[in-house]
Protein backbone atom coordinates (compact mmCIF):
# COMPACT_ATOMS: atom_id res chain seq x y z
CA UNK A 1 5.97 36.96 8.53
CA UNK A 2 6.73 34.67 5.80
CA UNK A 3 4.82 31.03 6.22
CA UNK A 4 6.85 28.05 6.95
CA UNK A 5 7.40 25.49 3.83
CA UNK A 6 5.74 21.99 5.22
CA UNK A 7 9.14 20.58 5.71
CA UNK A 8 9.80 23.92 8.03
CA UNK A 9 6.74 22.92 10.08
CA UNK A 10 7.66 18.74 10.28
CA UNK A 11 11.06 19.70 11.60
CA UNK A 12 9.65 22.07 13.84
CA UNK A 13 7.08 19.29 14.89
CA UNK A 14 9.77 16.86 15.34
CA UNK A 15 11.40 19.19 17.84
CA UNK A 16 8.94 19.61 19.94
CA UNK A 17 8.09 16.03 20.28
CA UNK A 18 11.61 15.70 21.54
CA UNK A 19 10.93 17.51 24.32
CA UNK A 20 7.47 16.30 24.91
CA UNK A 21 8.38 12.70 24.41
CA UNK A 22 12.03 12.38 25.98
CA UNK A 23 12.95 9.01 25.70
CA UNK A 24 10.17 7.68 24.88
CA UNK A 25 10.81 9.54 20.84
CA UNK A 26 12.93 7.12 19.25
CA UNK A 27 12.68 8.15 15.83
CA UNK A 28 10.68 10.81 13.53
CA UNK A 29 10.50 11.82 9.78
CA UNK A 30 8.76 12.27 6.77
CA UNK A 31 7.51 10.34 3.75
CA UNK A 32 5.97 11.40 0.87
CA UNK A 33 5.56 14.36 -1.33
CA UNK A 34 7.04 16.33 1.05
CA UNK A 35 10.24 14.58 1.72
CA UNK A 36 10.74 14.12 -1.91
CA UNK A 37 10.14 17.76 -2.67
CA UNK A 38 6.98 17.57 -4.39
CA UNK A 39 4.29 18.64 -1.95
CA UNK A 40 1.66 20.75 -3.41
CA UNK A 41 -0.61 23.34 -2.75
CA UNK A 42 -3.07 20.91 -0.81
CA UNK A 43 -1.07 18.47 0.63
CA UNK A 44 -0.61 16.58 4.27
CA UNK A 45 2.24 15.75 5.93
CA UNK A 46 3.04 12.59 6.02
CA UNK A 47 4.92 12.62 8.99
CA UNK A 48 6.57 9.01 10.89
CA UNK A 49 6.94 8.71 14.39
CA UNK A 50 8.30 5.86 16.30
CA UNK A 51 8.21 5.34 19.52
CA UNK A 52 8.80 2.96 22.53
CA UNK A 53 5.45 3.15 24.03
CA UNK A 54 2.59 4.69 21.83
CA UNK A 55 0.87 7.32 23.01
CA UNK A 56 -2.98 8.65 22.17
CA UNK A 57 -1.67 12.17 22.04
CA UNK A 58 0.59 11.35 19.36
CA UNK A 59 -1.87 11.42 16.67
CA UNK A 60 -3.02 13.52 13.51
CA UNK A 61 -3.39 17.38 13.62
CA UNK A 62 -3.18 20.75 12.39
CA UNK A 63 0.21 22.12 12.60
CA UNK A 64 0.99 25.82 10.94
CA UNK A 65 -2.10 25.58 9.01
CA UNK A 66 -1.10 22.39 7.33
CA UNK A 67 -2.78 19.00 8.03
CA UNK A 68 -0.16 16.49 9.58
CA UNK A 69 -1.28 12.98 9.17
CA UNK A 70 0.63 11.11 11.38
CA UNK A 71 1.37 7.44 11.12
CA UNK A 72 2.80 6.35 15.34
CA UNK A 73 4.85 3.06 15.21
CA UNK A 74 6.77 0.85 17.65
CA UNK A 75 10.98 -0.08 16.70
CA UNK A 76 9.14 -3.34 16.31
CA UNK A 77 6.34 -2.43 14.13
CA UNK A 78 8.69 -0.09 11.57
CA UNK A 79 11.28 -3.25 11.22
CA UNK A 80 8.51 -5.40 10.66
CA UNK A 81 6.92 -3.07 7.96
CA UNK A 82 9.99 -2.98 5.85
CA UNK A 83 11.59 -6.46 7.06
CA UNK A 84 8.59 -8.87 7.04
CA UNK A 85 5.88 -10.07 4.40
CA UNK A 86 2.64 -8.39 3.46
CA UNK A 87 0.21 -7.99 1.07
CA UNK A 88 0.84 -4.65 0.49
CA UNK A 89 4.78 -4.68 0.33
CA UNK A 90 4.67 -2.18 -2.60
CA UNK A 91 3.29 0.22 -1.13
CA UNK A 92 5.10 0.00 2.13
CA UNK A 93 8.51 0.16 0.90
CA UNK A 94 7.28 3.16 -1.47
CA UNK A 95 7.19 5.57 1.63
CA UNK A 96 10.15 4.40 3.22
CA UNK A 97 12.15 4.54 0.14
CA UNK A 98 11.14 8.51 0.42
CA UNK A 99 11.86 9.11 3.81
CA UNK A 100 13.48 12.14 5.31
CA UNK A 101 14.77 11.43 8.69
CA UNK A 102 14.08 14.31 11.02
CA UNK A 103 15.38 13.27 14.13
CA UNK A 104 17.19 9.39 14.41
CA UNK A 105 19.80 8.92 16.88
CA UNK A 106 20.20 5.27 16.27
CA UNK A 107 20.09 5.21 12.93
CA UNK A 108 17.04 3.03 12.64
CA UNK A 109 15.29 4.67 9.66
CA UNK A 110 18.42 5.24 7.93
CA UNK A 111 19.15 1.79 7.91
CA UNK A 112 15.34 0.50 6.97
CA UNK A 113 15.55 2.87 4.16
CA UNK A 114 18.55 1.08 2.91
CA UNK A 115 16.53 -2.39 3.23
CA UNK A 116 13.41 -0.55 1.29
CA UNK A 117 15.85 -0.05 -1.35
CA UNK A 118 16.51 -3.55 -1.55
CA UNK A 119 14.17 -6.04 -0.51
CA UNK A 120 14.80 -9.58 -1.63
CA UNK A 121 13.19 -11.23 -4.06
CA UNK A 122 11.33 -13.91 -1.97
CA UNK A 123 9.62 -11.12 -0.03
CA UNK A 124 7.88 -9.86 -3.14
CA UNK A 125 6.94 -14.06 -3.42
CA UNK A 126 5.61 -14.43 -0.53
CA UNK A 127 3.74 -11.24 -0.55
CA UNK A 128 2.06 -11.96 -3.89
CA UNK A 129 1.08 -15.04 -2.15
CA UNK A 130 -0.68 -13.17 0.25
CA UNK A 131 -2.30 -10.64 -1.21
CA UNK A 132 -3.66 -13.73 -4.28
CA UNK A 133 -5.15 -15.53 -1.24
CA UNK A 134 -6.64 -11.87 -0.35
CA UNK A 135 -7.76 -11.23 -3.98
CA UNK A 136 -9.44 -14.56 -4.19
CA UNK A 137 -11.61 -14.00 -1.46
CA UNK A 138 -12.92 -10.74 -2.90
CA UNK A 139 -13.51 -12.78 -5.94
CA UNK A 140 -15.70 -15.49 -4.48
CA UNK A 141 -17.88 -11.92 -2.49
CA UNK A 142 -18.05 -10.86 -6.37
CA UNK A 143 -19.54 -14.15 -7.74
CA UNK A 144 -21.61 -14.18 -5.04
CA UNK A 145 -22.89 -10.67 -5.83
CA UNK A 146 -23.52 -11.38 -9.28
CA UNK A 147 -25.02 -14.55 -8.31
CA UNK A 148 -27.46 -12.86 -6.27
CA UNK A 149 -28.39 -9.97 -8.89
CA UNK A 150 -27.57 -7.27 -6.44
CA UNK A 151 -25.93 -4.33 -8.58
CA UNK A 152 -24.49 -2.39 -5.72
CA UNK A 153 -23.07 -4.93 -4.07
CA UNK A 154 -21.94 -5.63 -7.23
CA UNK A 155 -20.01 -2.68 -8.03
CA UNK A 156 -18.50 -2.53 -4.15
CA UNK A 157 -17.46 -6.06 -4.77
CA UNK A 158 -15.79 -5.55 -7.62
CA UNK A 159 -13.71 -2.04 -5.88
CA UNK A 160 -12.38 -4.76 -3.48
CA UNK A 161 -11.31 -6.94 -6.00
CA UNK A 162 -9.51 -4.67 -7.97
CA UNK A 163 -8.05 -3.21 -4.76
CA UNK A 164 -6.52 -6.67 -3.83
CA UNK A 165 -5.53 -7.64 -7.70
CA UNK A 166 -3.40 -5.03 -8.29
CA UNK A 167 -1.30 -5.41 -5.08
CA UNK A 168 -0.52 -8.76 -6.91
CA UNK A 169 0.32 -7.35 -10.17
CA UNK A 170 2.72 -5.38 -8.57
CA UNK A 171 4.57 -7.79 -5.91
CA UNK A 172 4.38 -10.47 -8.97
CA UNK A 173 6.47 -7.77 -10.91
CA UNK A 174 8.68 -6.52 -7.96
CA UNK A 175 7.64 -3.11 -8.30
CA UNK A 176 7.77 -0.51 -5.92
CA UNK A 177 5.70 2.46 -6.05
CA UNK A 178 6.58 6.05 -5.42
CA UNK A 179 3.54 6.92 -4.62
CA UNK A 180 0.12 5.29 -3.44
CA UNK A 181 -1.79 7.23 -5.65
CA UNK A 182 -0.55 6.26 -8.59
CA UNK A 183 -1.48 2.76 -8.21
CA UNK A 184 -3.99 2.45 -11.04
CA UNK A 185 -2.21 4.98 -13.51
CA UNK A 186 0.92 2.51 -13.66
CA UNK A 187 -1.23 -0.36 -14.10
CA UNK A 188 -1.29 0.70 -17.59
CA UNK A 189 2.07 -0.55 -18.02
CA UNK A 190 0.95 -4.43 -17.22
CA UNK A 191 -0.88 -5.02 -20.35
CA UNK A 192 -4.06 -6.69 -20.76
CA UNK A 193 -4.50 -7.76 -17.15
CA UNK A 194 -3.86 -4.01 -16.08
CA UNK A 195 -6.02 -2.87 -18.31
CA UNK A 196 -9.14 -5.13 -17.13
CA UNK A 197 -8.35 -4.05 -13.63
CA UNK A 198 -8.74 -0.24 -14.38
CA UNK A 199 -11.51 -1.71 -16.70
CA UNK A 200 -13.63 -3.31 -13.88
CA UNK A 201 -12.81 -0.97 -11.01
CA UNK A 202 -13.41 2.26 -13.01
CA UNK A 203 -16.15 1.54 -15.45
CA UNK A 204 -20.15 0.04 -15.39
CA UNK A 205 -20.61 -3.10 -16.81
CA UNK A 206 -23.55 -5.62 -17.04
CA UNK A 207 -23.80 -8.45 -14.54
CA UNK A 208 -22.23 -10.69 -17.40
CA UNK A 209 -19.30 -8.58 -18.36
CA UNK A 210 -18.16 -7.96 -14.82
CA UNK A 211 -18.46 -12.04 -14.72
CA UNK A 212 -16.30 -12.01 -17.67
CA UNK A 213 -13.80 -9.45 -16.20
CA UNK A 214 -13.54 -11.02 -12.96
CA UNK A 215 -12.76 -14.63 -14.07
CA UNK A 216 -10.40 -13.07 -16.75
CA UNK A 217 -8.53 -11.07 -14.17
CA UNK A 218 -8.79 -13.76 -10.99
CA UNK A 219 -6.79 -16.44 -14.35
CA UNK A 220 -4.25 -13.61 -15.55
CA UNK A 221 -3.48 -13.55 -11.98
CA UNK A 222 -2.79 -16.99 -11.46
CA UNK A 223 -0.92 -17.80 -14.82
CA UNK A 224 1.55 -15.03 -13.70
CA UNK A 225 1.60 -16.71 -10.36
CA UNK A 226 2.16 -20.30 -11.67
CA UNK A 227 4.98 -18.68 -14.09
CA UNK A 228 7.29 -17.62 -10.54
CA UNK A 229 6.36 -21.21 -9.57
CA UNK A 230 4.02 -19.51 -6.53
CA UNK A 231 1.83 -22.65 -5.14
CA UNK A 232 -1.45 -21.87 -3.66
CA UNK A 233 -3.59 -24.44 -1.77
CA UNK A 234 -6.32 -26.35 -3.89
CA UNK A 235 -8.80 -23.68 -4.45
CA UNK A 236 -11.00 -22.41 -7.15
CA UNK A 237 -14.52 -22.12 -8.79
CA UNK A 238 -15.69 -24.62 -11.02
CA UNK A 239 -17.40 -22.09 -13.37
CA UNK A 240 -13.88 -19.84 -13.72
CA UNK A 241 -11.16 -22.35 -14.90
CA UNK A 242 -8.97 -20.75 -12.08
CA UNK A 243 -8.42 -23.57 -9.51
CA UNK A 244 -5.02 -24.52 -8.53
């Protein structure tokens, strides 16, 4: 008997969480490789349920020998995701601009896939604001790593920091990515500031040229955010040059 394909086994899924859930299903789908047609040999399913009341048996599994990872959600929670502001907006909008609807009565992802598609300009704003206030923090545990000489916290420090700068890079250029894990590939296309990014997350460096990365990165950062006229409240570090 010939396997099914992993879009096969998600509508299959789907269905029988219609009759397990009854009303209580609202929506399901799929995001990701596999509702874009590019799943792999190794790949999940990314697979989108919303409901009205979340359940603990809705949760990740093993479905026809393919690992379903399985992200639950209220009608409130998805609207919120692709309506509100977050830090991570890029990212967000990324899966639902490659969602498959499996099963949608109402329409709901249908129309928040349109919105993904389009999100307004001051949503990427606001979300850059967010995520610089989240970057700066991860700054200031850097400094205070090298500060204290302590190499590994050092290096952790400076994962986090990169992790929260180049959500900004992105929501500063109202970019949307297809895929999560191509985050720090594309950051190649954002010049300098991209490339210390991919510089300090991926590579060793002395105490004093991760000091030198990290205030270089933490002031690209905020002359990109004072060019889209994005205020910040008065903070900064004396020994950077990056207060507000």
């Amino acid at each position: 008997m010939q396997r099914l394909s992993r879009l096969q086994a998600a509508e299959e899924l789907a269905a029988r969480l219609r009759i397990q859930e009854g009303r209580n299903l609202v929506a399901a789908g799929v995001y990701g490789s596999v509702a874009s047609g590019e799943d792999r040999a190794h790949s999940d399913i990314d697979f989108l349920v919303v409901v009205r009341r979340p359940r603990r048996e809705i949760g990740h599994r093993m479905h026809r020998g393919y690992l379903v990872t399985v992200l639950q959600m209220t009608r409130e929670e998805a609207e919120d995701e692709v309506l509100g502001s977050r830090s991570d907006m890029e990212e967000a909008l990324g899966g639902w601009r490659s969602l498959r609807p499996l099963y949608d009565p109402a329409g709901l992802l249908r129309r928040l896939k349109a919105h993904a598609m389009r999100p307004a300009a001051s949503r990427f704003r606001k979300a850059a604001r967010s995520a610089l206030l989240e970057a700066y923090e991860d700054y200031g545990k850097l400094l205070n790593a090298i500060d204290a000489g302590d190499r590994d916290e050092m290096r952790e420090m400076a994962i986090w920091f990169t992790g929260a700068a180049h959500m900004v890079v992105f929501d500063l250029a109202r970019e949307v990515l297809t895929t999560g894990r191509r985050a720090y590939v594309e950051l190649k296309k954002h010049g300098t500031l991209g490339r210390d990014i991919r510089s300090l997350r991926y590579s060793r460096h002395t105490s004093a040229e991760t000091l030198r990365l990290a205030n270089r990165i933490w002031n690209g950062l905020l002359a990109r955010a004072r060019r889209q006229g994005i205020s910040l409240p008065a903070i900064g570090r004396s020994d950077s040059g990056g207060s507000l």
